[in-house]
PDB file of N, CA and C in Angstrom:
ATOM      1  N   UNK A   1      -2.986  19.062   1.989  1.00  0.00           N
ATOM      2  CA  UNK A   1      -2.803  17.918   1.096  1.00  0.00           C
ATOM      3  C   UNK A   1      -1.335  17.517   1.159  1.00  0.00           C
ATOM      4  N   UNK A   2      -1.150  16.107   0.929  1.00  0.00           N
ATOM      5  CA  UNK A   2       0.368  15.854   1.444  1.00  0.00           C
ATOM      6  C   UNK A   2       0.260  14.823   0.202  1.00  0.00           C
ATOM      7  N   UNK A   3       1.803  15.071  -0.472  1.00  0.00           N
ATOM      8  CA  UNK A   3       1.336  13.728  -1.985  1.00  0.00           C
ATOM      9  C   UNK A   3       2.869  14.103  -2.546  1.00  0.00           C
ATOM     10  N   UNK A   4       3.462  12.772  -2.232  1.00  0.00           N
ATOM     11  CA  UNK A   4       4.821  12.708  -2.833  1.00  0.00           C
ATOM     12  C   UNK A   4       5.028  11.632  -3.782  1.00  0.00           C
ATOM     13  N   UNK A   5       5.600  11.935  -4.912  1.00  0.00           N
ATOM     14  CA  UNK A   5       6.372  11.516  -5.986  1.00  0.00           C
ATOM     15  C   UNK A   5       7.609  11.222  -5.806  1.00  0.00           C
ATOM     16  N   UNK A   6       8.311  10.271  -5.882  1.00  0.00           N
ATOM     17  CA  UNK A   6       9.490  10.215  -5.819  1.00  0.00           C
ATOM     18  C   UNK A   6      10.173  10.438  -6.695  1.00  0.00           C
ATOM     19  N   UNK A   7      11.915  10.567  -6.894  1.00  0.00           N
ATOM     20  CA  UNK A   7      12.514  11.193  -8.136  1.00  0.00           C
ATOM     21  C   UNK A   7      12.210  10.075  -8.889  1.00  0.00           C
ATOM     22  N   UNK A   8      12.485   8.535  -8.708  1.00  0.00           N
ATOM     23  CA  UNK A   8      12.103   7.328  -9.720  1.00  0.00           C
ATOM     24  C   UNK A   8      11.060   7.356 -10.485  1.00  0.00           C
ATOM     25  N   UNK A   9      10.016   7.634  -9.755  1.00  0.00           N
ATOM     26  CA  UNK A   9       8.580   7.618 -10.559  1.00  0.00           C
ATOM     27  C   UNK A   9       8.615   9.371 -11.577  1.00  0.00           C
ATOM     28  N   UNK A  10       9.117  10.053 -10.902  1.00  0.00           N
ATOM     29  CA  UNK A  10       9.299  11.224 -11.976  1.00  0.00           C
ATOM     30  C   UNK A  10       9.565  10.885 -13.042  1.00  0.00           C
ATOM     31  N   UNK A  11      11.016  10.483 -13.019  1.00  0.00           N
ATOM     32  CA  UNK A  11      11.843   9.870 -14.375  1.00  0.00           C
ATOM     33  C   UNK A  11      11.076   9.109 -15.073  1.00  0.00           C
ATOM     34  N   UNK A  12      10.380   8.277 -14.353  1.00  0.00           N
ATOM     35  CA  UNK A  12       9.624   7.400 -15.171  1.00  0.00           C
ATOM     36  C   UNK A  12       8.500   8.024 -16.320  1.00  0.00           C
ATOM     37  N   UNK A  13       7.554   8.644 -15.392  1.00  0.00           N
ATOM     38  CA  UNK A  13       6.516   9.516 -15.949  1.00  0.00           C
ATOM     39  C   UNK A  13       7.216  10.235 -17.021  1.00  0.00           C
ATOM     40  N   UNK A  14       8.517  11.253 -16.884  1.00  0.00           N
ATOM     41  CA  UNK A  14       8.826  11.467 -17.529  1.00  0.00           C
ATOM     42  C   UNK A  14       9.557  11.271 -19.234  1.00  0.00           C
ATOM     43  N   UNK A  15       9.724  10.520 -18.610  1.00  0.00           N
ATOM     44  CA  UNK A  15      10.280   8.736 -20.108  1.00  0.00           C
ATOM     45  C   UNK A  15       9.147   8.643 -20.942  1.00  0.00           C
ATOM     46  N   UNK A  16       7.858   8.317 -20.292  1.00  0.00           N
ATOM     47  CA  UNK A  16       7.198   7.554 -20.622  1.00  0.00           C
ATOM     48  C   UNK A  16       6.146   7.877 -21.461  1.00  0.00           C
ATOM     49  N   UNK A  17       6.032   9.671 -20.977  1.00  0.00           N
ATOM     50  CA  UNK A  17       4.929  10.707 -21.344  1.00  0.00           C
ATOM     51  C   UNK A  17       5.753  11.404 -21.900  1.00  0.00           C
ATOM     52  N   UNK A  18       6.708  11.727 -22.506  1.00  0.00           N
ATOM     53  CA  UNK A  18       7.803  12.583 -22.653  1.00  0.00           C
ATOM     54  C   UNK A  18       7.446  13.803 -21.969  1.00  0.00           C
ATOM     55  N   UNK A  19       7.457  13.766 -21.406  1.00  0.00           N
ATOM     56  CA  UNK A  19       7.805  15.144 -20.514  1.00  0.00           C
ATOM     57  C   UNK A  19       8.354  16.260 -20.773  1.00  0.00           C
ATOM     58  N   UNK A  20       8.041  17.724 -20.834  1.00  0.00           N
ATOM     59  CA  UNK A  20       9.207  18.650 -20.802  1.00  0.00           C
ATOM     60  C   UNK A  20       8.688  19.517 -19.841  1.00  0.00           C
ATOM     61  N   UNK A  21       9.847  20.652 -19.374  1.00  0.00           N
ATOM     62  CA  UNK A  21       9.280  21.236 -18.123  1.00  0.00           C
ATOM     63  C   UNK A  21       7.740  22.120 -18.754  1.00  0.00           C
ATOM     64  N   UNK A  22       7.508  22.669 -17.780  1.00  0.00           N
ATOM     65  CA  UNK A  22       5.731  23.478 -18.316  1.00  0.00           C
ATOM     66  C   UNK A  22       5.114  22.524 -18.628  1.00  0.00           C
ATOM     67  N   UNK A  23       5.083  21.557 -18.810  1.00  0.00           N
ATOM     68  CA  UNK A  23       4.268  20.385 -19.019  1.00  0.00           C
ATOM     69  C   UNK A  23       3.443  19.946 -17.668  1.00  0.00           C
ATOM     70  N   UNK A  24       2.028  19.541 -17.844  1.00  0.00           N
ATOM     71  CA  UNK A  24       0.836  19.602 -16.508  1.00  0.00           C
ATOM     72  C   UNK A  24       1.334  17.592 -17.024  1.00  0.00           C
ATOM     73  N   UNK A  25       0.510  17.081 -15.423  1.00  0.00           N
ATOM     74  CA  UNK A  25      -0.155  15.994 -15.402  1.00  0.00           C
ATOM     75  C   UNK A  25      -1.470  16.159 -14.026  1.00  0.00           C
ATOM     76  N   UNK A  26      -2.300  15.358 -14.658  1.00  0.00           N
ATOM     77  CA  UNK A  26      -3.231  15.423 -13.968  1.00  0.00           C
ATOM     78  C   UNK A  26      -3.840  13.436 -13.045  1.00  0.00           C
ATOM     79  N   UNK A  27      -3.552  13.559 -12.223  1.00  0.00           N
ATOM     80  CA  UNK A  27      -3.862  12.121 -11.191  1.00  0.00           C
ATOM     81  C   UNK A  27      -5.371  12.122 -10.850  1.00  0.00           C
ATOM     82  N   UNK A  28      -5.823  10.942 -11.250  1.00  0.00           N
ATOM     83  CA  UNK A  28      -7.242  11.060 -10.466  1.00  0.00           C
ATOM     84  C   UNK A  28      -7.652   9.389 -10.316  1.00  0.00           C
ATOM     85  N   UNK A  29      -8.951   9.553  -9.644  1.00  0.00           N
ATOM     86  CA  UNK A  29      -9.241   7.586  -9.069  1.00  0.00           C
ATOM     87  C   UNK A  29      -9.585   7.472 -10.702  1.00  0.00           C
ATOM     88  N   UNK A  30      -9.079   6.093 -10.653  1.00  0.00           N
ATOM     89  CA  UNK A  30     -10.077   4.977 -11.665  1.00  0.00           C
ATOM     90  C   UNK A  30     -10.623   4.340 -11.193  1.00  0.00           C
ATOM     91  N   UNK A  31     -11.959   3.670 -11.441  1.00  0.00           N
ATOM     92  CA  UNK A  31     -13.156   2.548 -10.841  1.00  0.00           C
ATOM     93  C   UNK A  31     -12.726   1.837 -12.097  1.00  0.00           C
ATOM     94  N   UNK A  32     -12.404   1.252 -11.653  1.00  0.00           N
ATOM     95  CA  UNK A  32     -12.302  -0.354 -12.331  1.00  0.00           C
ATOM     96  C   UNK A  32     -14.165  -0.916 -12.750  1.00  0.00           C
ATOM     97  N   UNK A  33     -14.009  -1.336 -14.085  1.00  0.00           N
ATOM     98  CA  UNK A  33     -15.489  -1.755 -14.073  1.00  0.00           C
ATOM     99  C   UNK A  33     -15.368  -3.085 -13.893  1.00  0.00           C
ATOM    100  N   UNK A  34     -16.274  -3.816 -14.513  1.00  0.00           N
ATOM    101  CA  UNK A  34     -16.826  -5.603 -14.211  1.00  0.00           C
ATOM    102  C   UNK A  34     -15.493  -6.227 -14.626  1.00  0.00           C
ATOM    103  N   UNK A  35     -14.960  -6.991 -13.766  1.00  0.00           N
ATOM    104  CA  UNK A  35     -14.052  -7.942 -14.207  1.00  0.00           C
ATOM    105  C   UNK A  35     -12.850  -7.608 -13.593  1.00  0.00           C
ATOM    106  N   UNK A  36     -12.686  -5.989 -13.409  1.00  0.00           N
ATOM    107  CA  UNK A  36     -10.908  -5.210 -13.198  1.00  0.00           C
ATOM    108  C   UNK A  36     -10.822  -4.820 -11.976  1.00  0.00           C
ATOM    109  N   UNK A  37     -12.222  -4.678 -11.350  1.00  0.00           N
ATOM    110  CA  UNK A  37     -12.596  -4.480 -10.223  1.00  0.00           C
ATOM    111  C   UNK A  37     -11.853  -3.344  -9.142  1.00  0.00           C
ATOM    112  N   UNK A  38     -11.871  -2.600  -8.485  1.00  0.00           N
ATOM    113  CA  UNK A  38     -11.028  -1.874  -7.547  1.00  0.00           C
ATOM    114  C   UNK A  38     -10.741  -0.058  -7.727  1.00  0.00           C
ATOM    115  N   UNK A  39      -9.546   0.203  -7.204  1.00  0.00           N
ATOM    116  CA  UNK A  39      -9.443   1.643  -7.801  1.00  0.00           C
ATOM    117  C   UNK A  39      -8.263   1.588  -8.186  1.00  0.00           C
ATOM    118  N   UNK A  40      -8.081   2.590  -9.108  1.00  0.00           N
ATOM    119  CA  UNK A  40      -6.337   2.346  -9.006  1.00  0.00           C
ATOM    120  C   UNK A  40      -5.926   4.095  -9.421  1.00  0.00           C
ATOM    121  N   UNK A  41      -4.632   4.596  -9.739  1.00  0.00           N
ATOM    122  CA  UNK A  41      -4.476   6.301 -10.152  1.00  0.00           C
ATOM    123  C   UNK A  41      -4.505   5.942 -11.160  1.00  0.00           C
ATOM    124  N   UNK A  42      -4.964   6.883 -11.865  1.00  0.00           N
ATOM    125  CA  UNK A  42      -4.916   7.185 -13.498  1.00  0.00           C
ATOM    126  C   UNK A  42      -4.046   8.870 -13.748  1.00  0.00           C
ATOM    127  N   UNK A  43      -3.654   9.245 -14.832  1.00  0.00           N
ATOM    128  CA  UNK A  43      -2.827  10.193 -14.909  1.00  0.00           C
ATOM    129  C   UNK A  43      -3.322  10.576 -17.054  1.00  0.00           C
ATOM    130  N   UNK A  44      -3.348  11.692 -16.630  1.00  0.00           N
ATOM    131  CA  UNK A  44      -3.363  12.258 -18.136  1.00  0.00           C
ATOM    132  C   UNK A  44      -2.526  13.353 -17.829  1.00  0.00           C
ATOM    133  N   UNK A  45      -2.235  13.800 -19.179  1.00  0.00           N
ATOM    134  CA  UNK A  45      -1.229  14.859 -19.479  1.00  0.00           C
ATOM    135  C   UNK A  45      -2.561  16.284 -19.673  1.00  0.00           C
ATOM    136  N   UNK A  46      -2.682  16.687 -18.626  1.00  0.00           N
ATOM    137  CA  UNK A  46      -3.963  17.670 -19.194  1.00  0.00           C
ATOM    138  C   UNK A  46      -4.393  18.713 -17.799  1.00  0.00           C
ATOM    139  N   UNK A  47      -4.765  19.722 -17.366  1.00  0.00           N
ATOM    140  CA  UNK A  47      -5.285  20.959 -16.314  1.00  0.00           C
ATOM    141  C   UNK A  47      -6.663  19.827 -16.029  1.00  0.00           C
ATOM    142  N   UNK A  48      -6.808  19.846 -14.939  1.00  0.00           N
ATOM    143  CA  UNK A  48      -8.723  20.071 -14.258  1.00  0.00           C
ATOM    144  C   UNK A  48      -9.013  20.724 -14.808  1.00  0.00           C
ATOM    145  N   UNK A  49     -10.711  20.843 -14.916  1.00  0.00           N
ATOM    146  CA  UNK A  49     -11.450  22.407 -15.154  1.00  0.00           C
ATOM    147  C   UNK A  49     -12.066  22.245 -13.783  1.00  0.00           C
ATOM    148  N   UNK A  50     -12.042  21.760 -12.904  1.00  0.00           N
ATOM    149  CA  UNK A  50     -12.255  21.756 -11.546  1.00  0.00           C
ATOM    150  C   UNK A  50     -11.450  22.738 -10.758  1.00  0.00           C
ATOM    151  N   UNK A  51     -11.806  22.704  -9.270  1.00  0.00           N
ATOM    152  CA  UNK A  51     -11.191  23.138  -8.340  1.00  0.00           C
ATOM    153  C   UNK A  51      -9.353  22.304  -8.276  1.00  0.00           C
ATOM    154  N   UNK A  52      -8.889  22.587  -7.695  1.00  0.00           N
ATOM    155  CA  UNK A  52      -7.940  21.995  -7.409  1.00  0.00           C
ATOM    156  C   UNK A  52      -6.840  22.243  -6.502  1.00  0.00           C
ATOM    157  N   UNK A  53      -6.209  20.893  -6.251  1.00  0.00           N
ATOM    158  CA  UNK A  53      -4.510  20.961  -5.697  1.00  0.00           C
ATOM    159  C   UNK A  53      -3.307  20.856  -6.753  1.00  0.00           C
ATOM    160  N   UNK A  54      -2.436  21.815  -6.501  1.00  0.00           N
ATOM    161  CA  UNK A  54      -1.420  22.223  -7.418  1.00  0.00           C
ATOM    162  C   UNK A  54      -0.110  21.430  -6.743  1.00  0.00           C
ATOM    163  N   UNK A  55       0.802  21.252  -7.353  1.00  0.00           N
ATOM    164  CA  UNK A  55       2.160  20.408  -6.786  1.00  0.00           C
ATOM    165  C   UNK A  55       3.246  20.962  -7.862  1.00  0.00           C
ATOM    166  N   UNK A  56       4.795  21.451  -7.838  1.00  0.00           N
ATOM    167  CA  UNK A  56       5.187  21.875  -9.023  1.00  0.00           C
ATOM    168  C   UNK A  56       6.836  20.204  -8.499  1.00  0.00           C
ATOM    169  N   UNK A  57       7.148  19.863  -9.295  1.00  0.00           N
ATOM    170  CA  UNK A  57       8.813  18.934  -9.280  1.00  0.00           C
ATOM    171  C   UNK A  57       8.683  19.088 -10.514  1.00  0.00           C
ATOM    172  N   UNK A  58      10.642  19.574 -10.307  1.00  0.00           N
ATOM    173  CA  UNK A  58      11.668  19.229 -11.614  1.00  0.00           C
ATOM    174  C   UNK A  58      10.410  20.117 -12.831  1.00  0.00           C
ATOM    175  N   UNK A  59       9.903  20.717 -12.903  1.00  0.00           N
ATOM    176  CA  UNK A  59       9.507  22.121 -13.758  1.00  0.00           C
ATOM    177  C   UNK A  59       7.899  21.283 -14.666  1.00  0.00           C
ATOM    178  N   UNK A  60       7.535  20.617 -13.699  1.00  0.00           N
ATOM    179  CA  UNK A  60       6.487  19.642 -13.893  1.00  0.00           C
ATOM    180  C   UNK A  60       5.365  20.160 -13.256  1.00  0.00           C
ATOM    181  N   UNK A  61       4.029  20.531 -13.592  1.00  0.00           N
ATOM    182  CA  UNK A  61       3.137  20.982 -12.625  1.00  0.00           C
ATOM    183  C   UNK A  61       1.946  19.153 -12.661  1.00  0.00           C
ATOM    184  N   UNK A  62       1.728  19.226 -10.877  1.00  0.00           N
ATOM    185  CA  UNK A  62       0.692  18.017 -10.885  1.00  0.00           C
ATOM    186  C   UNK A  62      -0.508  18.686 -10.308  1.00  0.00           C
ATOM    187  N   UNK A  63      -1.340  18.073 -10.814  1.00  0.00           N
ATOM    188  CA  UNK A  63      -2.776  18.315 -10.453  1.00  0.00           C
ATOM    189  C   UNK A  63      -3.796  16.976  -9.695  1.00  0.00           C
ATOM    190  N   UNK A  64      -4.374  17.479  -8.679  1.00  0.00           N
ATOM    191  CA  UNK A  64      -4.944  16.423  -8.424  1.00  0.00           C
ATOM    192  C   UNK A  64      -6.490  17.262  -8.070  1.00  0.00           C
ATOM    193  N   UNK A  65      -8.120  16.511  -8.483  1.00  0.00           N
ATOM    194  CA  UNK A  65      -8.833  17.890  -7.861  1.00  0.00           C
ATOM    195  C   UNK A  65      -9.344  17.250  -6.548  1.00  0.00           C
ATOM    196  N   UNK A  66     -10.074  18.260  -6.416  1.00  0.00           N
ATOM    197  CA  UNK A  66     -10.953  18.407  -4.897  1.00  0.00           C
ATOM    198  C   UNK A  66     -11.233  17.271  -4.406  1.00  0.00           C
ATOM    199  N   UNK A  67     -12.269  16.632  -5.546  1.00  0.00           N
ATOM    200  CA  UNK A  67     -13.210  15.614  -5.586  1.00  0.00           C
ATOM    201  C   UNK A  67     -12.610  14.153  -5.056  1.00  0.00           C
ATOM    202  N   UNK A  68     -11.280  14.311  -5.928  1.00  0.00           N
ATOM    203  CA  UNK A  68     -10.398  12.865  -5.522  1.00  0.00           C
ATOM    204  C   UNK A  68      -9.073  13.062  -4.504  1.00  0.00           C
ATOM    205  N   UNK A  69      -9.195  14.197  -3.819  1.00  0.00           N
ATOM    206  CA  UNK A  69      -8.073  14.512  -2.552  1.00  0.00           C
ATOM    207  C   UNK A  69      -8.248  13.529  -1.495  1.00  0.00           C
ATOM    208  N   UNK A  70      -9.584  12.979  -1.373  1.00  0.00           N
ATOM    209  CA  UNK A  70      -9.300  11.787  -0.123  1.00  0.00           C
ATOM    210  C   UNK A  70      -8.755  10.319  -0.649  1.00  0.00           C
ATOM    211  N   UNK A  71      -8.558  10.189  -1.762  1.00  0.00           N
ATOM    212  CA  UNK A  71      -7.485   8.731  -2.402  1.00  0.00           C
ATOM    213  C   UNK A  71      -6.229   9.458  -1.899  1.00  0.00           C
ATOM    214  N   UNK A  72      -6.120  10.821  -2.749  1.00  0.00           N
ATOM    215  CA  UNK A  72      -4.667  10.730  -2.686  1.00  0.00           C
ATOM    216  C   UNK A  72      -4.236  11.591  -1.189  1.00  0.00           C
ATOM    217  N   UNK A  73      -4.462  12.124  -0.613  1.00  0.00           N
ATOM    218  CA  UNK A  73      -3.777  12.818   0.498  1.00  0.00           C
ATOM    219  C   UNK A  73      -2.989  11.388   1.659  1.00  0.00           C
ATOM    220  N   UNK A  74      -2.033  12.368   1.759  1.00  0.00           N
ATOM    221  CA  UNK A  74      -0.733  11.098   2.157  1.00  0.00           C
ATOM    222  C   UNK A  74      -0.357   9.978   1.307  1.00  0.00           C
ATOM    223  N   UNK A  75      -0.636  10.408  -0.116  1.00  0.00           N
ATOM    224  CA  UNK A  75      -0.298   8.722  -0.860  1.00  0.00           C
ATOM    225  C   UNK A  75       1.577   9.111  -1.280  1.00  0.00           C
ATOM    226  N   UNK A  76       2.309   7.967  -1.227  1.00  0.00           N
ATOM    227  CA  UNK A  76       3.460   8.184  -1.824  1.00  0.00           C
ATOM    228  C   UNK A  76       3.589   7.553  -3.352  1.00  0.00           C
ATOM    229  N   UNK A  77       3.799   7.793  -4.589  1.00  0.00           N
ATOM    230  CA  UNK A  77       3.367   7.521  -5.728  1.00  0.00           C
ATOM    231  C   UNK A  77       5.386   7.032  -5.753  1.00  0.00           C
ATOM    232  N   UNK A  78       5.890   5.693  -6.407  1.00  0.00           N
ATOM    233  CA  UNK A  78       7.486   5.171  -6.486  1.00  0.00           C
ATOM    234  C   UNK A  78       7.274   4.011  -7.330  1.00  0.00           C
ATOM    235  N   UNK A  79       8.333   4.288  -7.864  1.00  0.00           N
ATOM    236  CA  UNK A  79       9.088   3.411  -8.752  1.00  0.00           C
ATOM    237  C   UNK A  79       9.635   1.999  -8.494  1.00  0.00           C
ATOM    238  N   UNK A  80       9.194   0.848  -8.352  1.00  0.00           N
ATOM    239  CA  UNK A  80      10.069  -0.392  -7.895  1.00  0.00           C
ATOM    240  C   UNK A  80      11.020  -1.125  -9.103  1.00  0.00           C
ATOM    241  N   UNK A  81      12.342  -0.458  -9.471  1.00  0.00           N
ATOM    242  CA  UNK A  81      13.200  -0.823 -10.148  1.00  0.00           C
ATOM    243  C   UNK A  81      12.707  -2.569 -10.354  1.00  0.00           C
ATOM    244  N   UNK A  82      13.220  -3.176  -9.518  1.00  0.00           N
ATOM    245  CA  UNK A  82      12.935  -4.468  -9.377  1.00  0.00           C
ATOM    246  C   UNK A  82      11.560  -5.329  -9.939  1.00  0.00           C
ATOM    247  N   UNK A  83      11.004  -4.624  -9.816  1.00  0.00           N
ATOM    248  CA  UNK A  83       9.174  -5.189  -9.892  1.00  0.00           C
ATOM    249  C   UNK A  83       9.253  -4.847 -11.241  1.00  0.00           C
ATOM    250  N   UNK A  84       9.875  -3.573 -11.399  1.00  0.00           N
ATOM    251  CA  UNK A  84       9.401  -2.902 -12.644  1.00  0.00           C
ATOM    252  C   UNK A  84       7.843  -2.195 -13.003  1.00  0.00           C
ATOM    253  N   UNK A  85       7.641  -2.184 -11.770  1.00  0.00           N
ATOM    254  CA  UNK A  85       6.251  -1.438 -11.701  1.00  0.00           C
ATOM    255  C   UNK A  85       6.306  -0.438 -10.811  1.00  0.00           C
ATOM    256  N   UNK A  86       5.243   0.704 -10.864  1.00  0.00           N
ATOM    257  CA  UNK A  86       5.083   1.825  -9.997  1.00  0.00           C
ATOM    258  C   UNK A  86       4.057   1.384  -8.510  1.00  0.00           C
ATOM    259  N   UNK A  87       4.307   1.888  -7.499  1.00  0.00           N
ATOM    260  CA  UNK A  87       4.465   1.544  -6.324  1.00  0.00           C
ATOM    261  C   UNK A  87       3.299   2.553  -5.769  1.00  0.00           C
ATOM    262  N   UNK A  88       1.883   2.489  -5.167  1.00  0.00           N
ATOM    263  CA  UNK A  88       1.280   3.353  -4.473  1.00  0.00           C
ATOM    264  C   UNK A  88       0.786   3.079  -3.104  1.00  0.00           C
ATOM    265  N   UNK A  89       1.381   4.022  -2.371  1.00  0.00           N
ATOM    266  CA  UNK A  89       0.863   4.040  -0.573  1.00  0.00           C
ATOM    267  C   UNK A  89       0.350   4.859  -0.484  1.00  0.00           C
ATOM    268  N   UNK A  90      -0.963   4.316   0.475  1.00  0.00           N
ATOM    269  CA  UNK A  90      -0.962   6.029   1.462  1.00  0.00           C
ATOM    270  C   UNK A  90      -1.451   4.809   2.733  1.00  0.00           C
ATOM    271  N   UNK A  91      -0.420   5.967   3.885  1.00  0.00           N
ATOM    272  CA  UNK A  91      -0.956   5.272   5.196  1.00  0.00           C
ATOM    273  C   UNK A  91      -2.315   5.306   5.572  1.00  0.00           C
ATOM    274  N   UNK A  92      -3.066   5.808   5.200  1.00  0.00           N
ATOM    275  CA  UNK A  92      -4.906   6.173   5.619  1.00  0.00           C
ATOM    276  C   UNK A  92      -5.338   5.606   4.830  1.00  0.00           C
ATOM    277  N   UNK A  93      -5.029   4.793   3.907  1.00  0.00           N
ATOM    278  CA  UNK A  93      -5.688   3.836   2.964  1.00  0.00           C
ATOM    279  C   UNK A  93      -4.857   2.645   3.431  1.00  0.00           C
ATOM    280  N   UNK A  94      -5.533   1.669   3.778  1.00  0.00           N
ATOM    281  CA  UNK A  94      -4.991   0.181   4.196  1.00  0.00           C
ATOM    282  C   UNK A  94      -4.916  -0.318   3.351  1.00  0.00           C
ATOM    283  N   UNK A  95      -5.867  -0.828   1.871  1.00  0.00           N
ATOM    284  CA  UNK A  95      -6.062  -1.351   0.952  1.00  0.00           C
ATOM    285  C   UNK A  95      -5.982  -0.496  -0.661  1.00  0.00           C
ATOM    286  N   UNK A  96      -5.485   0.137  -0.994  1.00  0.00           N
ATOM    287  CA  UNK A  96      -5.751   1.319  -1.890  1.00  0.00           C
ATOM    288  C   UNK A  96      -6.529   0.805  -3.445  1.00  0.00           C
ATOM    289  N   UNK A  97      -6.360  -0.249  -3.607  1.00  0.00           N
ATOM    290  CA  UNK A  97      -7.199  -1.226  -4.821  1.00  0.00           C
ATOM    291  C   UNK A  97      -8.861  -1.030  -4.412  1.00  0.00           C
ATOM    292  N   UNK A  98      -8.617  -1.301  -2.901  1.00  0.00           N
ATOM    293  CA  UNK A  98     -10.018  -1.589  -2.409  1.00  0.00           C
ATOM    294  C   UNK A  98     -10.412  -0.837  -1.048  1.00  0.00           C
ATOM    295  N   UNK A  99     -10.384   0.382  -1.435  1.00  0.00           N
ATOM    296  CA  UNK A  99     -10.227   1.131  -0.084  1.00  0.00           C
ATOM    297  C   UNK A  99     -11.578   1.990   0.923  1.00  0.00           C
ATOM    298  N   UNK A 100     -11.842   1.457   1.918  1.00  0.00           N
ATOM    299  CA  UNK A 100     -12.794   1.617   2.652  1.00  0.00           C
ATOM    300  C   UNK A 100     -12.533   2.428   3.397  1.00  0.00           C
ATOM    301  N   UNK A 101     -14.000   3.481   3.349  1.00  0.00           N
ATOM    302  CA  UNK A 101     -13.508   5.353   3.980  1.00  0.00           C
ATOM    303  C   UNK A 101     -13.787   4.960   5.173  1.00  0.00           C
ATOM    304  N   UNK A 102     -14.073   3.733   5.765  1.00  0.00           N
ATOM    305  CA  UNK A 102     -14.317   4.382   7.433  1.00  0.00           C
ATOM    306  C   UNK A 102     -13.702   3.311   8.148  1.00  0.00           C
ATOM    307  N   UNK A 103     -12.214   3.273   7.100  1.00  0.00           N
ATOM    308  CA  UNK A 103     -11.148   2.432   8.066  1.00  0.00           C
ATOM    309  C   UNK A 103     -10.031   3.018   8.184  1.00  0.00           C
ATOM    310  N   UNK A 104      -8.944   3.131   8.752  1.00  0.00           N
ATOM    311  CA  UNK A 104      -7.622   3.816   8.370  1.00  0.00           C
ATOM    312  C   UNK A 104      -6.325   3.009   8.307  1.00  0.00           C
ATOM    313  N   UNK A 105      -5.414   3.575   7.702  1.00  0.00           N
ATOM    314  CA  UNK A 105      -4.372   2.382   7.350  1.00  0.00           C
ATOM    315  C   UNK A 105      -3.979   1.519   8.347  1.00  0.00           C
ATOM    316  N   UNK A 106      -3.065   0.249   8.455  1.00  0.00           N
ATOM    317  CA  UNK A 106      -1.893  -0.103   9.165  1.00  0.00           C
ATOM    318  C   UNK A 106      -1.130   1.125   9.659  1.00  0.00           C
TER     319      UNK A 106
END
């Protein structure tokens, strides 16, 4: 599994969720229902009771499980100062809103 956070989006998360170290977050898909359409990450402050992938930054543990490792493997999760919004890639996802398993990125 390959899944980077950048220090921006840390800080952020961290701001935002107040954060302290020993503190979990947990990433997983959202399905957008009628109207919102797509996927997007969602994040709670909380362990899987699933299987899982473990990640530790800055005294932060992330969780992502089994089930949703093909959204995120290779995604880079960043901060766009500018935009003022958080930023998600992964090269094996071309479209990540709308992402089709039997295509692979740009």
């Amino acid at each position: 599994m390959n899944f980077t956070i950048s220090n921006k989006a840390l800080v952020l998360y961290q701001k935002e969720m107040q954060l302290q170290e020993q503190d979990t977050l947990m990433f997983f898909v959202r399905v957008g229902g009628i109207g919102s359409g797509g996927f997007s990450v969602g994040v709670t402050k909380e362990k899987p009771d699933t299987p899982h992938y473990t990640f530790h930054q800055s005294g932060i543990t992330f969780y992502i499980t089994e089930e949703d490792a093909w959204y995120f493997d290779g995604m880079t999760i960043d901060f766009d100062e500018d935009l003022g919004q958080m930023i998600f890639e992964n090269p094996s996802i071309e479209d990540v809103t709308n992402p089709n398993p039997h295509s692979k990125g740009t």
